[in-house]
Protein backbone atom coordinates (compact mmCIF):
# COMPACT_ATOMS: atom_id res chain seq x y z
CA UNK A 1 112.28 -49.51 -37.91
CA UNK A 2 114.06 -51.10 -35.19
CA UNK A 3 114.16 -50.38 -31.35
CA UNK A 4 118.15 -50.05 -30.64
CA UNK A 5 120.14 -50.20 -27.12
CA UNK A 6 122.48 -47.06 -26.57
CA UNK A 7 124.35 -47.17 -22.89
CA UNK A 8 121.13 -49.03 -21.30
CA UNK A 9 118.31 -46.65 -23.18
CA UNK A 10 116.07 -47.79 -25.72
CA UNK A 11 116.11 -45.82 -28.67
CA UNK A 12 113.30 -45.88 -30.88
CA UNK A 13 111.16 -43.95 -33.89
CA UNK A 14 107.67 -44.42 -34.97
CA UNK A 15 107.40 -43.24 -38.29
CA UNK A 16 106.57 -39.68 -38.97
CA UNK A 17 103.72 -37.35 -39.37
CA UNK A 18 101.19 -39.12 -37.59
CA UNK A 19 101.40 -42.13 -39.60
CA UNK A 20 102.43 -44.52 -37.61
CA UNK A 21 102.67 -45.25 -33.88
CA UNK A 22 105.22 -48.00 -32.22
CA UNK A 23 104.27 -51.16 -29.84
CA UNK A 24 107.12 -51.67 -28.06
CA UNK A 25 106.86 -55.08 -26.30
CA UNK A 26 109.42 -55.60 -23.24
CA UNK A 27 110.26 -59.07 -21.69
CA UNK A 28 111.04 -58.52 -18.26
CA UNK A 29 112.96 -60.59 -15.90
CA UNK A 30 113.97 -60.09 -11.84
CA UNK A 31 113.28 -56.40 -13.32
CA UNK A 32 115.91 -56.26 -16.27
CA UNK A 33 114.73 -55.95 -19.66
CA UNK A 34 115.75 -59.29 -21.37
CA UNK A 35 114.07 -59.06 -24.63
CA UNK A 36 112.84 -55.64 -26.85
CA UNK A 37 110.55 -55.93 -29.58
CA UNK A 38 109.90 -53.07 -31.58
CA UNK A 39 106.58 -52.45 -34.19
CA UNK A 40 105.41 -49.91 -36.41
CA UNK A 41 101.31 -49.63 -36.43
CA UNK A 42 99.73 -47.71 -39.47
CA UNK A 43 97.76 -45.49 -38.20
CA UNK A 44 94.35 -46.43 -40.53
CA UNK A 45 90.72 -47.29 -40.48
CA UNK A 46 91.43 -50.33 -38.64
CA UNK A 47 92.10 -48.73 -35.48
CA UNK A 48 89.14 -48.60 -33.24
CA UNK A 49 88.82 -45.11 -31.50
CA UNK A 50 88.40 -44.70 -27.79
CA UNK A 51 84.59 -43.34 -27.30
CA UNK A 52 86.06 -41.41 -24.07
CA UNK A 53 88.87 -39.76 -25.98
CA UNK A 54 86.95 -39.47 -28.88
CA UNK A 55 84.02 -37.49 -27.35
CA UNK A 56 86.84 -35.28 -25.25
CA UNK A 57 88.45 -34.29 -28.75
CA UNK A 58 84.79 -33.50 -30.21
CA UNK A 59 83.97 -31.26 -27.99
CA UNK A 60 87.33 -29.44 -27.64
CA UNK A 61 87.66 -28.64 -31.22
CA UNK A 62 83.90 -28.14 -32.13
CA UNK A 63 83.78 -24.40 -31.60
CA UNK A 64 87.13 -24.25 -34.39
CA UNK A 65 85.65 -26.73 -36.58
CA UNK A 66 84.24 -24.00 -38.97
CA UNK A 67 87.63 -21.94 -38.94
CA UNK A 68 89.46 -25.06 -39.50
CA UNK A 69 87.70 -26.07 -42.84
CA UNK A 70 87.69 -22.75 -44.09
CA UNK A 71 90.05 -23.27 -47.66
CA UNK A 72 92.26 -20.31 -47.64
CA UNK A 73 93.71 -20.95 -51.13
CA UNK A 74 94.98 -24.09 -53.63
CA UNK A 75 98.12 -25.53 -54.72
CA UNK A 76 99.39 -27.92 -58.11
CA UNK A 77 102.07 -29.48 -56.56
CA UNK A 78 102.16 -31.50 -52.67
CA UNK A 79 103.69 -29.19 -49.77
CA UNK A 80 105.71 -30.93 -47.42
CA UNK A 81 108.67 -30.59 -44.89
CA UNK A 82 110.53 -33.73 -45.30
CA UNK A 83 113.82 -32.58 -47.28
CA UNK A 84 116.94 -31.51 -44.79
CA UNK A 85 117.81 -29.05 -47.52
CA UNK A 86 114.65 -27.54 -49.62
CA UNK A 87 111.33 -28.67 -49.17
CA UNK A 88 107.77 -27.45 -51.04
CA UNK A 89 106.72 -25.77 -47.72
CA UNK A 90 110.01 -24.10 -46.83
CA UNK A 91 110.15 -22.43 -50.37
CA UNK A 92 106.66 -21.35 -50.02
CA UNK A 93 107.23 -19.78 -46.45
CA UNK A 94 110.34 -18.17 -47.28
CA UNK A 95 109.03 -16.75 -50.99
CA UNK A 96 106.25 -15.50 -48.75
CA UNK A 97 108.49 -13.61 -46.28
CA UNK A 98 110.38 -12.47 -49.05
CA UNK A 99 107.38 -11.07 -50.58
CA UNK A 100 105.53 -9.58 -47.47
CA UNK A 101 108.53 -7.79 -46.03
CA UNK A 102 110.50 -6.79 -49.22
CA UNK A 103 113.54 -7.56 -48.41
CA UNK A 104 115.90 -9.76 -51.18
CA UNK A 105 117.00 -12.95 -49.19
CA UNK A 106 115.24 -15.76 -46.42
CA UNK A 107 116.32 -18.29 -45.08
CA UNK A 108 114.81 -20.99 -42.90
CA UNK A 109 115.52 -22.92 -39.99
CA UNK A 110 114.27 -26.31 -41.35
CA UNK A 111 112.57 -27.86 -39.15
CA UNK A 112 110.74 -31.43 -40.18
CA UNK A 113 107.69 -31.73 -38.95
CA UNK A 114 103.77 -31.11 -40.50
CA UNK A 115 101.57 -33.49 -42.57
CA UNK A 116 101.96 -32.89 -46.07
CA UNK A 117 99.27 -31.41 -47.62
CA UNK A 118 98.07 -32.63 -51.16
CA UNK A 119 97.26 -30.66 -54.11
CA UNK A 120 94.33 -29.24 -54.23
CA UNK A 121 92.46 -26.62 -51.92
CA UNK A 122 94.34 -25.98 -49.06
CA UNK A 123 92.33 -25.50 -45.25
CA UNK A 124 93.49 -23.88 -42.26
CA UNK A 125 93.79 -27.16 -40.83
CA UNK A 126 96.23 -27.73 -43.12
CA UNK A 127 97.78 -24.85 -42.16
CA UNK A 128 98.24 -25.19 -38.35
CA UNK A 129 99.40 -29.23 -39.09
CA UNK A 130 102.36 -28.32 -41.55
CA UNK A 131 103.30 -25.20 -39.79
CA UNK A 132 104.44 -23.52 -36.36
CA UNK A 133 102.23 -20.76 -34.93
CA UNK A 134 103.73 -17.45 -34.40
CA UNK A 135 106.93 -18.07 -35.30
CA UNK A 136 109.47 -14.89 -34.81
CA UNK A 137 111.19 -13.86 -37.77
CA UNK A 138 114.27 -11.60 -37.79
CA UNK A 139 115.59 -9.65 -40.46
CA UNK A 140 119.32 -8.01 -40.96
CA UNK A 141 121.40 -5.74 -43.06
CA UNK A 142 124.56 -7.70 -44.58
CA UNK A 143 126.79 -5.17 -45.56
């Protein structure tokens, strides 16, 4: 990925899903930007966390820990939301709303964001990463 110029803005993306963040690096002269240098980081091991931020996070999501790890079910096949048209995740929302309201047709929005989740058992943390929380949903008659 590449950091590109539009009308004196710097237009860049850093990967998706939380797997990557960008270093952008900017040369600055008499302040003008003279040089732009873009990097993706993978976001790994590697990384060293920030104690401070580390212990803030800890003890902000301790009390949901156990509701987060709870495994609400398990899947064969990887859900994700990276397809404009289908994806795993949109065909398992939609056959759910099908299925819960009983009416004949869904359709979805298709918006791309969430981790994927794996096969395997599937968590609630899973849930609220690949997901929106209280989204509305509106039905119709098509006559």
């Amino acid at each position: 990925m590449y950091a590109v110029t539009s009308n004196g803005t710097i237009v860049m993306q850093s990967g998706c899903h939380g797997s990557f963040i960008g270093k952008l690096d900017l040369q600055v002269e008499d302040g003008k930007i003279i040089d732009v240098k873009h990097e993706l980081v993978n976001i790994d091991e590697k990384i060293k966390a920030d104690e401070e931020i580390e212990l803030i996070i800890n003890n902000l999501m301790s009390p949901h820990r156990e509701m987060l790890s709870t495994v609400v079910g398990s899947i064969q096949t990887a859900l994700n939301r990276y397809r404009v048209l289908e994806a795993t995740m949109d065909n398992l929302l939609l056959k759910s709303i099908v299925y819960v309201s009983g009416i004949n047709l869904a359709f979805s929005n298709g918006w791309r964001y969430g981790a994927p989740i794996p096969p395997g058992p599937i968590t609630m943390n899973d849930l609220w990463n690949i997901i929106p929380t209280n989204p509305p949903i509106s039905t119709c008659e098509i006559r």
